[in-house]
PDB file of N, CA and C in Angstrom:
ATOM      1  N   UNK A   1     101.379  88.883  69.577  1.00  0.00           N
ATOM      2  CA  UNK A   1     102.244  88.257  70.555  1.00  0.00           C
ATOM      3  C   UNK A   1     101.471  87.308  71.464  1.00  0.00           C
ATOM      4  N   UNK A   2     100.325  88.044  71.981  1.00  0.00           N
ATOM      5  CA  UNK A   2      99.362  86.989  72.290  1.00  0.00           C
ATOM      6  C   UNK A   2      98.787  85.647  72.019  1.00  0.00           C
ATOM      7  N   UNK A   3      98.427  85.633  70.995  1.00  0.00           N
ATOM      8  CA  UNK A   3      97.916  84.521  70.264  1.00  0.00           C
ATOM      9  C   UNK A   3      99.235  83.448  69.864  1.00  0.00           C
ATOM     10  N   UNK A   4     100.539  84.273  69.799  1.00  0.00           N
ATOM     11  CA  UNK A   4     101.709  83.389  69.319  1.00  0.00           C
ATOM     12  C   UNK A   4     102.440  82.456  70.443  1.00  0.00           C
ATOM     13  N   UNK A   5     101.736  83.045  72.121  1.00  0.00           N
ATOM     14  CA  UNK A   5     102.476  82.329  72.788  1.00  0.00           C
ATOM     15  C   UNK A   5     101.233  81.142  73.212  1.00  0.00           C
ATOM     16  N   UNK A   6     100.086  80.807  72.668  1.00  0.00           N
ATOM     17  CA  UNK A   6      99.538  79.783  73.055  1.00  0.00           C
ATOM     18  C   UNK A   6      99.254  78.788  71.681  1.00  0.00           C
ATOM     19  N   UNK A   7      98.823  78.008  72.251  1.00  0.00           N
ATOM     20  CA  UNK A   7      98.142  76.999  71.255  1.00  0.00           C
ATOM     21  C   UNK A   7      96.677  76.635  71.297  1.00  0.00           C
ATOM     22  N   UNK A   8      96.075  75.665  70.153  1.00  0.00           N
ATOM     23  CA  UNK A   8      94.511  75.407  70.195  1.00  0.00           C
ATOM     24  C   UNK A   8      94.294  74.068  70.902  1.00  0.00           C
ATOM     25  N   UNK A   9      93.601  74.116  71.472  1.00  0.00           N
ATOM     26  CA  UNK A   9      93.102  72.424  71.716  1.00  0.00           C
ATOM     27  C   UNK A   9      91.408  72.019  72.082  1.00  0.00           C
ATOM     28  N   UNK A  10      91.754  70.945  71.882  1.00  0.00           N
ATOM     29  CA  UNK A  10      90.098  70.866  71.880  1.00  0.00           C
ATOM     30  C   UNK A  10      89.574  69.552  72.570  1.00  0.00           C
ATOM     31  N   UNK A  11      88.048  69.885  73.480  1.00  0.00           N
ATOM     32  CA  UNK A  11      87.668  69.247  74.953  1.00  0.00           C
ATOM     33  C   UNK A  11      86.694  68.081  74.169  1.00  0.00           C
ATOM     34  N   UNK A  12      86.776  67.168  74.365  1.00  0.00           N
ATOM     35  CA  UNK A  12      85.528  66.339  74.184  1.00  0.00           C
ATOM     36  C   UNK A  12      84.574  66.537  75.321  1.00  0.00           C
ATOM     37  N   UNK A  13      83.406  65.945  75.026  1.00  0.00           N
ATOM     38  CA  UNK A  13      82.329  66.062  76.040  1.00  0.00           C
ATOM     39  C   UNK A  13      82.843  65.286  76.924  1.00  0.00           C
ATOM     40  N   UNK A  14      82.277  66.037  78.482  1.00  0.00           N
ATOM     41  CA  UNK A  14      82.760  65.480  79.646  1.00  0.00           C
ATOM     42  C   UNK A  14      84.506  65.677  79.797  1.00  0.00           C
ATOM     43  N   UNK A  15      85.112  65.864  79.059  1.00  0.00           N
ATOM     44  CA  UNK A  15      86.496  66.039  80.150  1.00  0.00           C
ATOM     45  C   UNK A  15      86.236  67.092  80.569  1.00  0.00           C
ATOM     46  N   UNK A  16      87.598  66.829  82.079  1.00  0.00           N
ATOM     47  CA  UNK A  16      87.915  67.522  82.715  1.00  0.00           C
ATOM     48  C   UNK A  16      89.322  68.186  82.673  1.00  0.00           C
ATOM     49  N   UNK A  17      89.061  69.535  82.506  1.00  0.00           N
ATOM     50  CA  UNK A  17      90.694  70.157  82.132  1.00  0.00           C
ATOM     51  C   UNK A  17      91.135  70.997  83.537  1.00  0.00           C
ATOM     52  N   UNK A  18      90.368  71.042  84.178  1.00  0.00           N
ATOM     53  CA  UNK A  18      90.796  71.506  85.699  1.00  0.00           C
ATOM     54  C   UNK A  18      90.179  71.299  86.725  1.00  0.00           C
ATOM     55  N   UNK A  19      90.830  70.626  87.971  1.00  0.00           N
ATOM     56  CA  UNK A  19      90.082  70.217  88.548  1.00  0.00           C
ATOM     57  C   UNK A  19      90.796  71.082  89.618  1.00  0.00           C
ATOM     58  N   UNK A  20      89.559  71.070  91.053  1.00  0.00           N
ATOM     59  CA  UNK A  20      89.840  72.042  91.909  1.00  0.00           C
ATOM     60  C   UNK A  20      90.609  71.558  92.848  1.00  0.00           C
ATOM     61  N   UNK A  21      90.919  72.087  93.452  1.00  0.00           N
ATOM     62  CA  UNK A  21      92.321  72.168  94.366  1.00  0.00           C
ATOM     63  C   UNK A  21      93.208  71.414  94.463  1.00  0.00           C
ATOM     64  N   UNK A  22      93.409  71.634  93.017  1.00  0.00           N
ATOM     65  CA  UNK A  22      94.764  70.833  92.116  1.00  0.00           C
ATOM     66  C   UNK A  22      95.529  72.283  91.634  1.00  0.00           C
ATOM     67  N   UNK A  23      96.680  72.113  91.127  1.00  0.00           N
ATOM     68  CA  UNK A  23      97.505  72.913  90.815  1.00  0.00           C
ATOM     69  C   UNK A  23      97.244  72.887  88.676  1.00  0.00           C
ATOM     70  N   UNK A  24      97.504  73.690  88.039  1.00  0.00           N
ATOM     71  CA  UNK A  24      96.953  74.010  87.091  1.00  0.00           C
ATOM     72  C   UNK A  24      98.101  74.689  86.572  1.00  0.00           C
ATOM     73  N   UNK A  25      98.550  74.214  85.107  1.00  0.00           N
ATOM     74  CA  UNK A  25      99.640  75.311  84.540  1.00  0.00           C
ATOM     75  C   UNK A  25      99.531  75.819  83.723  1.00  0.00           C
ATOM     76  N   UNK A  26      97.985  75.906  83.592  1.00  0.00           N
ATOM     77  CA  UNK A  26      97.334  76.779  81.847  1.00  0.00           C
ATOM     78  C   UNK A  26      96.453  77.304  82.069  1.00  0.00           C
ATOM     79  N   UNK A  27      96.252  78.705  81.293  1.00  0.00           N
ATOM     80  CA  UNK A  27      95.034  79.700  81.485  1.00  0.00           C
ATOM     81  C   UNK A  27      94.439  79.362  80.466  1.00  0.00           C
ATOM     82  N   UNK A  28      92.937  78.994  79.947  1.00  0.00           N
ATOM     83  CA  UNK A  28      92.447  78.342  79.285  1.00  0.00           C
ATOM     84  C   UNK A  28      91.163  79.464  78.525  1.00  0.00           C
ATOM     85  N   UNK A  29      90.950  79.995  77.237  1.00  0.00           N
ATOM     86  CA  UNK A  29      89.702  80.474  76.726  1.00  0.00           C
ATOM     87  C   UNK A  29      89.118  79.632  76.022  1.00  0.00           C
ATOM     88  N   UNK A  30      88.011  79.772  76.314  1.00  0.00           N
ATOM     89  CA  UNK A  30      86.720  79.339  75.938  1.00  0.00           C
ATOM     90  C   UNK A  30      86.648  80.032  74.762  1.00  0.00           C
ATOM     91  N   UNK A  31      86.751  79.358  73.280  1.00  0.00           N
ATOM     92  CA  UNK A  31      86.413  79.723  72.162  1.00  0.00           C
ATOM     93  C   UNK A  31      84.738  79.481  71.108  1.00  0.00           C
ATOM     94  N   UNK A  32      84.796  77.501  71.626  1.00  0.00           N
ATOM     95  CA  UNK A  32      83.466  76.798  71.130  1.00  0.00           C
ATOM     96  C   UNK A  32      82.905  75.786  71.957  1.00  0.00           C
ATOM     97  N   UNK A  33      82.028  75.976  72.230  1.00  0.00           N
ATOM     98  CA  UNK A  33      81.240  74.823  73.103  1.00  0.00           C
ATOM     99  C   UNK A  33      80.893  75.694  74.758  1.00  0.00           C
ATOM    100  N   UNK A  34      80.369  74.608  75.730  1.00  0.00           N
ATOM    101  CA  UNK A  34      80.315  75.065  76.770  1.00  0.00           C
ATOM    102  C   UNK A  34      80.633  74.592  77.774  1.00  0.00           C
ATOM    103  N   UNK A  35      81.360  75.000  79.357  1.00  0.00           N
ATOM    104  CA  UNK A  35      81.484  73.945  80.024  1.00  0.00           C
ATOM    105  C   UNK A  35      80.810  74.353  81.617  1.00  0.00           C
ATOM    106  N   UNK A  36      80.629  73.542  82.228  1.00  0.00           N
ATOM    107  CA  UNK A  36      80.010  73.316  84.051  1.00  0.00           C
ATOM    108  C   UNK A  36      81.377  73.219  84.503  1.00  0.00           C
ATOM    109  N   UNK A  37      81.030  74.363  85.369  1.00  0.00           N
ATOM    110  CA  UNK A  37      81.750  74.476  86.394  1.00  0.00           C
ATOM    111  C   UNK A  37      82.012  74.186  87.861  1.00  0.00           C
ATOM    112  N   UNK A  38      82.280  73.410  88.422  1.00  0.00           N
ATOM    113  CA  UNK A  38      82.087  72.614  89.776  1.00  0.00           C
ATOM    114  C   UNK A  38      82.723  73.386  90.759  1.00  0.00           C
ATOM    115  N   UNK A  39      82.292  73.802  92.235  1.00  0.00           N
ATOM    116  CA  UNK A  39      82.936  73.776  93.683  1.00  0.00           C
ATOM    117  C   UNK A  39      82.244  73.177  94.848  1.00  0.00           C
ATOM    118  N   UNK A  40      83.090  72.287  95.053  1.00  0.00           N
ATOM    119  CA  UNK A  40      82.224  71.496  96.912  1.00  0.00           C
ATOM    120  C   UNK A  40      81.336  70.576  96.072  1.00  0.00           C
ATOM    121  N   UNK A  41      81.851  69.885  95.260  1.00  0.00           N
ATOM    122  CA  UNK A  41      81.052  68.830  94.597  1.00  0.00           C
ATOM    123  C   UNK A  41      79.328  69.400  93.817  1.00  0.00           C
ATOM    124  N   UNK A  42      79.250  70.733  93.830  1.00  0.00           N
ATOM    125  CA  UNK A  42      78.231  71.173  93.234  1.00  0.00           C
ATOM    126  C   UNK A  42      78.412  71.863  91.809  1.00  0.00           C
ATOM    127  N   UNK A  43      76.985  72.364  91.047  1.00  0.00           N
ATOM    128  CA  UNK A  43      77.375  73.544  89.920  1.00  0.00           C
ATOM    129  C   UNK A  43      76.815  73.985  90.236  1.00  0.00           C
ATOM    130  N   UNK A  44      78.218  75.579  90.202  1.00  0.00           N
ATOM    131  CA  UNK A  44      77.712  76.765  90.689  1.00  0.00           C
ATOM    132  C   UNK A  44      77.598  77.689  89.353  1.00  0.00           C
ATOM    133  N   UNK A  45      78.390  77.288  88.108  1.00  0.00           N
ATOM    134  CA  UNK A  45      77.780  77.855  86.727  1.00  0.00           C
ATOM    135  C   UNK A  45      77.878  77.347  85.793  1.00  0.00           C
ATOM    136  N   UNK A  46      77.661  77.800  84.640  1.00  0.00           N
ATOM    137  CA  UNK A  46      77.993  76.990  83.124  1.00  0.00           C
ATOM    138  C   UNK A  46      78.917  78.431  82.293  1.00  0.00           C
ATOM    139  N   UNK A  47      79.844  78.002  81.605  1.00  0.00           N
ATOM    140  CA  UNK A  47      80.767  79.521  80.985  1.00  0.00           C
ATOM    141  C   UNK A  47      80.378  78.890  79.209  1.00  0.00           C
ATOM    142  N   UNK A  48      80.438  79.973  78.651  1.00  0.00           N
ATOM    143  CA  UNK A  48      80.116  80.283  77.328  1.00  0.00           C
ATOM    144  C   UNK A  48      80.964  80.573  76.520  1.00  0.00           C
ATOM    145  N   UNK A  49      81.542  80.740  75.118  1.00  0.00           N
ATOM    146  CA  UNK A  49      82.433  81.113  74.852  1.00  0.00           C
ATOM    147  C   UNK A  49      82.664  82.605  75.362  1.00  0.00           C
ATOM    148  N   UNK A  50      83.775  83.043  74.931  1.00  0.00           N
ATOM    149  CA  UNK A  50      84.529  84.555  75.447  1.00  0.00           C
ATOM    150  C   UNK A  50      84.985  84.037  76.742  1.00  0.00           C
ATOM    151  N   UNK A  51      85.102  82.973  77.730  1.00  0.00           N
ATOM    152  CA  UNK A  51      84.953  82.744  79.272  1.00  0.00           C
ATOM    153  C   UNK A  51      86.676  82.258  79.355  1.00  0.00           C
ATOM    154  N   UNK A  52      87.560  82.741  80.382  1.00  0.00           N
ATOM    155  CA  UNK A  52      87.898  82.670  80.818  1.00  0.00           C
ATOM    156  C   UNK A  52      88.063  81.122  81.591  1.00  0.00           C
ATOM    157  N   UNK A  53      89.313  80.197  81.834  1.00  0.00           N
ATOM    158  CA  UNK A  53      88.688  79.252  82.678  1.00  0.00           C
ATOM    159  C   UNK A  53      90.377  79.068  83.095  1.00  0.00           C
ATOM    160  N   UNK A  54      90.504  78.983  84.731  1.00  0.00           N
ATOM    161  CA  UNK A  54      91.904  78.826  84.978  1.00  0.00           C
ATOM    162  C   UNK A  54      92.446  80.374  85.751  1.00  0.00           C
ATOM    163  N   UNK A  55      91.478  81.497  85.012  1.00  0.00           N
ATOM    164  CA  UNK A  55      92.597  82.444  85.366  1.00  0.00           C
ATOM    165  C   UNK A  55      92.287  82.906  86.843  1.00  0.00           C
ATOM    166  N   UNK A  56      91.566  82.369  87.693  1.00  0.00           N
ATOM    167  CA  UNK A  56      91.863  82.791  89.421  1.00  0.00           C
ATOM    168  C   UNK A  56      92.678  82.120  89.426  1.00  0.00           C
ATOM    169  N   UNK A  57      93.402  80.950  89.032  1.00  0.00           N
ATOM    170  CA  UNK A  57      94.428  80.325  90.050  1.00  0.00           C
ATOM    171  C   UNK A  57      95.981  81.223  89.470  1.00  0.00           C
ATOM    172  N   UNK A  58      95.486  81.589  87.828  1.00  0.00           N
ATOM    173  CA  UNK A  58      96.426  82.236  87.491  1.00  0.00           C
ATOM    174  C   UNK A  58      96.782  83.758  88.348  1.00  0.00           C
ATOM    175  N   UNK A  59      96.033  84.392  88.949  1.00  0.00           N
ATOM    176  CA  UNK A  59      95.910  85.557  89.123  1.00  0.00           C
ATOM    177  C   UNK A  59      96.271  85.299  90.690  1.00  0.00           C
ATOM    178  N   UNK A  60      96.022  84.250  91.314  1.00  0.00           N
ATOM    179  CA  UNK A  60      96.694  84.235  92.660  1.00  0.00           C
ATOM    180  C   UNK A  60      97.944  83.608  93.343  1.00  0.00           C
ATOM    181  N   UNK A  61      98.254  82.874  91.938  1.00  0.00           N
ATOM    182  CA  UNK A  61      99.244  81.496  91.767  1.00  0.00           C
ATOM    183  C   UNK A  61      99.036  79.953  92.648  1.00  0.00           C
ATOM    184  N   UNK A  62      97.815  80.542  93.011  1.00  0.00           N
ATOM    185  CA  UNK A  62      97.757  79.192  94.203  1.00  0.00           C
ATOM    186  C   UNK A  62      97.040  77.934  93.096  1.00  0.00           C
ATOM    187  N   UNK A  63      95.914  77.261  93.491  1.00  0.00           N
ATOM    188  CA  UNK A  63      95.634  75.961  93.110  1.00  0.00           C
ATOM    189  C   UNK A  63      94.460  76.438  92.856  1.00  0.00           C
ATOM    190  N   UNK A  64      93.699  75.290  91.537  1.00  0.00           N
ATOM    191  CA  UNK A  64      92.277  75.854  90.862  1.00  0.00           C
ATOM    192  C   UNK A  64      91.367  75.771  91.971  1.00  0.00           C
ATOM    193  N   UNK A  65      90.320  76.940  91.606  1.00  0.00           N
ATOM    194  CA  UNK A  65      89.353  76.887  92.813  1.00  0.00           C
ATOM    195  C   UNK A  65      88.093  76.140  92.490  1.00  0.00           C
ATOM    196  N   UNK A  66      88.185  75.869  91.404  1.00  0.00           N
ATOM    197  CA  UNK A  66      86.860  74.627  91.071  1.00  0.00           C
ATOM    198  C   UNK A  66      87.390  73.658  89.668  1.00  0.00           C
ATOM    199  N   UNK A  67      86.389  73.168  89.832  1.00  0.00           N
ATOM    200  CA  UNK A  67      86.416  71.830  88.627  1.00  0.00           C
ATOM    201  C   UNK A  67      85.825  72.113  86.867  1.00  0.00           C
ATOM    202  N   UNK A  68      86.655  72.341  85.825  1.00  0.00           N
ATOM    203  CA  UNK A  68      85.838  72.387  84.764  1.00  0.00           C
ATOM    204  C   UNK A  68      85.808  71.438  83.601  1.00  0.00           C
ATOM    205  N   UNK A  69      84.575  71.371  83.667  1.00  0.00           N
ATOM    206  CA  UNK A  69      84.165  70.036  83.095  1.00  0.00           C
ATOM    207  C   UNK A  69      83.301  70.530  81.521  1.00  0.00           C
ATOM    208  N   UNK A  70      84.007  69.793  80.020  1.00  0.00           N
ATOM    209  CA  UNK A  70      83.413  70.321  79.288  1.00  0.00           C
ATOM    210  C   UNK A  70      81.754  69.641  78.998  1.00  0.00           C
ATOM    211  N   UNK A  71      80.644  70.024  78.653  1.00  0.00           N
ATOM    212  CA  UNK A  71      79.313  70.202  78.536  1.00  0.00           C
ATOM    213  C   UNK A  71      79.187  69.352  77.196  1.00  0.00           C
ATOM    214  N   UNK A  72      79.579  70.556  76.577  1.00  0.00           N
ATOM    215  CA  UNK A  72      79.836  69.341  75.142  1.00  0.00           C
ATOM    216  C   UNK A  72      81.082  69.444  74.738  1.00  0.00           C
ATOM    217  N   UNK A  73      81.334  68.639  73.097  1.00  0.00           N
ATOM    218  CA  UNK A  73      82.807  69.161  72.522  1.00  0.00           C
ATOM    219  C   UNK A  73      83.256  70.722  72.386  1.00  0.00           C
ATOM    220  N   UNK A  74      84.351  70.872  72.944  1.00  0.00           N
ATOM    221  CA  UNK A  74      84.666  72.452  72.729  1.00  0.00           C
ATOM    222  C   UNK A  74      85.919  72.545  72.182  1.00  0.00           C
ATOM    223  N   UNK A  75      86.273  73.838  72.019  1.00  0.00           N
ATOM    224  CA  UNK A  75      87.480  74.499  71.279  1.00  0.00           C
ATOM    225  C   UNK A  75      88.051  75.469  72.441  1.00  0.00           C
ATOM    226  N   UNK A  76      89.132  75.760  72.576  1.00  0.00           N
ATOM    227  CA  UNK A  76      89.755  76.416  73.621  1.00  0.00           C
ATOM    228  C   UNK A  76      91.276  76.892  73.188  1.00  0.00           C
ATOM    229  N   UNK A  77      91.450  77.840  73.310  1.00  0.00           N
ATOM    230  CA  UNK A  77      92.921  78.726  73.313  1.00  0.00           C
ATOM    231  C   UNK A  77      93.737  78.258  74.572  1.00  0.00           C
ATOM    232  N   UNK A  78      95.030  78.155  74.669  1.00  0.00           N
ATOM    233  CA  UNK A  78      95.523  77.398  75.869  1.00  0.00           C
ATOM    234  C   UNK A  78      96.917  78.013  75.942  1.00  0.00           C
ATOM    235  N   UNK A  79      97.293  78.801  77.027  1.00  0.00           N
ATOM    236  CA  UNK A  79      98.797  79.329  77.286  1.00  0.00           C
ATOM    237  C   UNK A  79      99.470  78.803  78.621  1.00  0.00           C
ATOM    238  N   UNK A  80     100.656  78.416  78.258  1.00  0.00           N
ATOM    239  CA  UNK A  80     101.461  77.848  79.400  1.00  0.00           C
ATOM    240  C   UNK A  80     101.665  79.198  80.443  1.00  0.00           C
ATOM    241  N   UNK A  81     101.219  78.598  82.180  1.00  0.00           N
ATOM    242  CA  UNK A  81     101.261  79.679  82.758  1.00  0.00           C
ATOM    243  C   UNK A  81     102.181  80.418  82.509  1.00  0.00           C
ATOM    244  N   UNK A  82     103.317  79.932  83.071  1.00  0.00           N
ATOM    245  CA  UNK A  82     105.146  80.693  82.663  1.00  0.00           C
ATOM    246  C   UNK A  82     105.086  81.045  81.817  1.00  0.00           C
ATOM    247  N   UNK A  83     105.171  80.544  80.429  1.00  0.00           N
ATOM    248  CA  UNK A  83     105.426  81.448  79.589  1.00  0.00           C
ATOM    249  C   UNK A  83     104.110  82.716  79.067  1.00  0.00           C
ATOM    250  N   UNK A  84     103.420  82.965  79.895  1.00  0.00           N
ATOM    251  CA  UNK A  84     102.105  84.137  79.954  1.00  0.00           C
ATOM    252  C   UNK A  84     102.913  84.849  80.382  1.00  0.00           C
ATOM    253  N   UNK A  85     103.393  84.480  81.634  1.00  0.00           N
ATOM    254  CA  UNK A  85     103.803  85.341  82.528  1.00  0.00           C
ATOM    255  C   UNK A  85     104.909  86.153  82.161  1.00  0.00           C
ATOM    256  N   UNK A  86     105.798  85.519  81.757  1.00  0.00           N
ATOM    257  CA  UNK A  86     107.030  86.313  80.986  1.00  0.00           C
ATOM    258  C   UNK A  86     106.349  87.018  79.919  1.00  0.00           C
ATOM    259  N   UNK A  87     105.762  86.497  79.504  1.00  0.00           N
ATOM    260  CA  UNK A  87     105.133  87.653  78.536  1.00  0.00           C
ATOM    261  C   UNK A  87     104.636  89.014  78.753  1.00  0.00           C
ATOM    262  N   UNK A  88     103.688  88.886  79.540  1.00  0.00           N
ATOM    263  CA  UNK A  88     102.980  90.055  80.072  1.00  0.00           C
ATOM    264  C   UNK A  88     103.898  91.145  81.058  1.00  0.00           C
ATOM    265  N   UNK A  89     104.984  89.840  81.541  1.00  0.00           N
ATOM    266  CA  UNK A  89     106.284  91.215  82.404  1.00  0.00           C
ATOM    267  C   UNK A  89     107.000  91.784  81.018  1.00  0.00           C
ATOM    268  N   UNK A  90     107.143  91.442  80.134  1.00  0.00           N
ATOM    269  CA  UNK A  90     107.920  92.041  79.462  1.00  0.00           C
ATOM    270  C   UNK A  90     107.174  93.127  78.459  1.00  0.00           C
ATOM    271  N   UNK A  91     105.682  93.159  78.597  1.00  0.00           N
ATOM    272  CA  UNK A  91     104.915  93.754  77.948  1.00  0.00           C
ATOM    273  C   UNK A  91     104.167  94.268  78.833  1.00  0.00           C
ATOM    274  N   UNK A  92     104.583  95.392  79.497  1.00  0.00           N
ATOM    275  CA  UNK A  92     103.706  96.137  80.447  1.00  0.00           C
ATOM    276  C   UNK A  92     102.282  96.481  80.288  1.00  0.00           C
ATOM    277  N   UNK A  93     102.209  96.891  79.177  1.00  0.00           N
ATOM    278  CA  UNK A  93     100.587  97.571  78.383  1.00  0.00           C
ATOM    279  C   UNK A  93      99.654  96.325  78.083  1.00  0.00           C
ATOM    280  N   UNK A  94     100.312  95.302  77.551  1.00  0.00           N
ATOM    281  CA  UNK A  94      99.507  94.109  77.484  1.00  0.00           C
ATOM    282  C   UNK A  94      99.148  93.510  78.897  1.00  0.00           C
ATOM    283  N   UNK A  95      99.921  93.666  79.520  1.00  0.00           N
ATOM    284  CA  UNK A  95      99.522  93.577  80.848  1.00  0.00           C
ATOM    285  C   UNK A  95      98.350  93.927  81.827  1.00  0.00           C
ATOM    286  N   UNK A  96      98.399  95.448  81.855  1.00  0.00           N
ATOM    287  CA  UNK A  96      97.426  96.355  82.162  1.00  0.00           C
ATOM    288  C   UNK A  96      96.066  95.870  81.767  1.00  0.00           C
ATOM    289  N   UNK A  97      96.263  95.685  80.204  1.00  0.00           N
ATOM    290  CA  UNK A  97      95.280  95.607  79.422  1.00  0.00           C
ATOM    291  C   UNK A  97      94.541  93.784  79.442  1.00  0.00           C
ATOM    292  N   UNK A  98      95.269  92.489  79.726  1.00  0.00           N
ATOM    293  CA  UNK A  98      94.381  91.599  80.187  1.00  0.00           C
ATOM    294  C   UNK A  98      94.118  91.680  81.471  1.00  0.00           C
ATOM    295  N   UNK A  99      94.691  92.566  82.506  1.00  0.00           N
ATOM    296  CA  UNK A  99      93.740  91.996  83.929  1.00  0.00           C
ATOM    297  C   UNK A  99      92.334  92.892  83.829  1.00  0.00           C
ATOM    298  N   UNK A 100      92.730  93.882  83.211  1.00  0.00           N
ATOM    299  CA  UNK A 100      91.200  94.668  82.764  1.00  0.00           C
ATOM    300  C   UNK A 100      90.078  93.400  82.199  1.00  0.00           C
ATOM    301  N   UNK A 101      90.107  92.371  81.042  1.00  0.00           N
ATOM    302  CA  UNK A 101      89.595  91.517  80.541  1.00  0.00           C
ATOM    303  C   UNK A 101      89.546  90.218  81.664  1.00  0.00           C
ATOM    304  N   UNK A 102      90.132  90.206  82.782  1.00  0.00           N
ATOM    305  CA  UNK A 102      90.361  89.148  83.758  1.00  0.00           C
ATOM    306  C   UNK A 102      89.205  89.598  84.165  1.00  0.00           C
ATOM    307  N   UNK A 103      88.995  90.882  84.945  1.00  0.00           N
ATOM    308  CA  UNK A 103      88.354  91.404  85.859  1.00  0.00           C
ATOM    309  C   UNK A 103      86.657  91.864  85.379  1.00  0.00           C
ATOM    310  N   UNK A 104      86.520  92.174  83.875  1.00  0.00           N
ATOM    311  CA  UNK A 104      85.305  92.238  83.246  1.00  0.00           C
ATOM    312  C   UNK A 104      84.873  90.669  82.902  1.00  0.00           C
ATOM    313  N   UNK A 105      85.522  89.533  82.819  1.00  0.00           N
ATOM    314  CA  UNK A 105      85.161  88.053  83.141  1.00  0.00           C
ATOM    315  C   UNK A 105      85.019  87.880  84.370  1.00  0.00           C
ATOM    316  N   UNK A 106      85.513  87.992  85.546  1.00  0.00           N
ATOM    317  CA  UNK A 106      85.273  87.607  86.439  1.00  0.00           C
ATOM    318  C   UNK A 106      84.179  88.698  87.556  1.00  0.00           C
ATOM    319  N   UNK A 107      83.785  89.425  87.225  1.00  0.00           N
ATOM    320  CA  UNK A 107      82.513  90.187  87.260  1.00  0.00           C
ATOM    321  C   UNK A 107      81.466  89.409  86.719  1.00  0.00           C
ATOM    322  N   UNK A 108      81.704  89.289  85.245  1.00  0.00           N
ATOM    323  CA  UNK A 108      80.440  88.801  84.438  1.00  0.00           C
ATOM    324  C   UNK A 108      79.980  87.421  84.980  1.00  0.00           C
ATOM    325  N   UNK A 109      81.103  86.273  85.760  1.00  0.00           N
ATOM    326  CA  UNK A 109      80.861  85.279  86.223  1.00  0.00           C
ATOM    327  C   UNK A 109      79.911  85.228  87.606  1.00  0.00           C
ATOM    328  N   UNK A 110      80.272  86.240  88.122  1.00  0.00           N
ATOM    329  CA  UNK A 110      79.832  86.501  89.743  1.00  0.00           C
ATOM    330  C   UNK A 110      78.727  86.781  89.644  1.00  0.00           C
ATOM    331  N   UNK A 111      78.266  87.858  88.572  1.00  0.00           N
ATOM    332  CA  UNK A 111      76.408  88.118  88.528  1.00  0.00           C
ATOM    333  C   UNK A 111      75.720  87.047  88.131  1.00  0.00           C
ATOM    334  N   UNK A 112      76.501  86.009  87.116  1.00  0.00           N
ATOM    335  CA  UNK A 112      75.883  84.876  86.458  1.00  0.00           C
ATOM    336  C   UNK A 112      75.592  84.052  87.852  1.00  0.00           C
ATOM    337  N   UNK A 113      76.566  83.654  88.220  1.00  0.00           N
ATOM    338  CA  UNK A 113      76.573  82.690  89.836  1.00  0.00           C
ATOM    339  C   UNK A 113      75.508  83.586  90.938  1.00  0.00           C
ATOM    340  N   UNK A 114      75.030  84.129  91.030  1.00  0.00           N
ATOM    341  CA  UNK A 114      74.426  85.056  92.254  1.00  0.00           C
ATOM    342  C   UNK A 114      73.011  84.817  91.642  1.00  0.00           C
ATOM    343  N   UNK A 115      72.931  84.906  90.352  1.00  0.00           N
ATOM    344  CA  UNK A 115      71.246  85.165  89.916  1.00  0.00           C
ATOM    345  C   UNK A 115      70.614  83.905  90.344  1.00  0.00           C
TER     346      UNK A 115
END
C-alpha cells in the first residue's frame, strides 16, 4: 500500500527539491545518490540513501526547515503529502509503524549533525 501511493523520480545534480521556509507537499526518500542539506544559508549535513527528506515539515505540517539540494544525480521515492496522510489514518499499524522509522531517521540525522 505503501509503495502504491507514491511514485519514482529522479534529482539531477544540484537541484533543489526543498527549500526552507517554503511550504512543501511531498515526503521524499532517498533511494540513490546523495544530497546537502542547507539551514541559515549554511551545511549542516549531507543524507545518504535510506534518508528521509521533507518529513519534519511533514510531521509538524508547518513549512520545510531547510534546503535540499541534490550532491549528485539521485533517485528518490516521492508521496503526495495528503494522500500519505489519508493513508496512514486509515491504516493505523502502518502508522505506528512509520513514525517509529521517522524517529530512528531523525535521531540518526541529529548524531550525524552534532559530530
Amino acid at each position: 500500500k505503501l509503495m502504491k501511493a507514491g511514485h519514482w523520480i529522479a534529482a539531477p545534480q544540484n537541484s533543489v527539491l526543498i527549500r526552507e521556509n517554503q511550504k512543501t507537499s511531498t515526503l521524499l526518500l532517498l533511494y540513490e545518490g546523495k544530497f546537502r542539506i542547507d539551514s541559515g544559508g549554511k551545511t549542516i549535513t549531507y543524507l545518504n540513501p535510506g534518508s528521509f527528506i521533507g518529513e519534519i515539515s511533514f510531521l509538524t505540517g508547518g513549512n520545510a526547515s531547510a534546503t535540499a539540494v541534490a550532491e549528485t544525480e539521485s533517485r528518490l521515492y516521492c508521496w503526495d503529502k495528503k494522500s500519505l496522510v489519508k493513508l496512514l489514518d486509515n491504516n493505523p499499524n502502518m502508522d505506528v509503524e512509520m513514525m517509529k522509522v521517522f524517529s530512528s531517521d531523525l535521531v540518526n540525522k541529529l548524531v550525524r549533525t552534532n559530530k
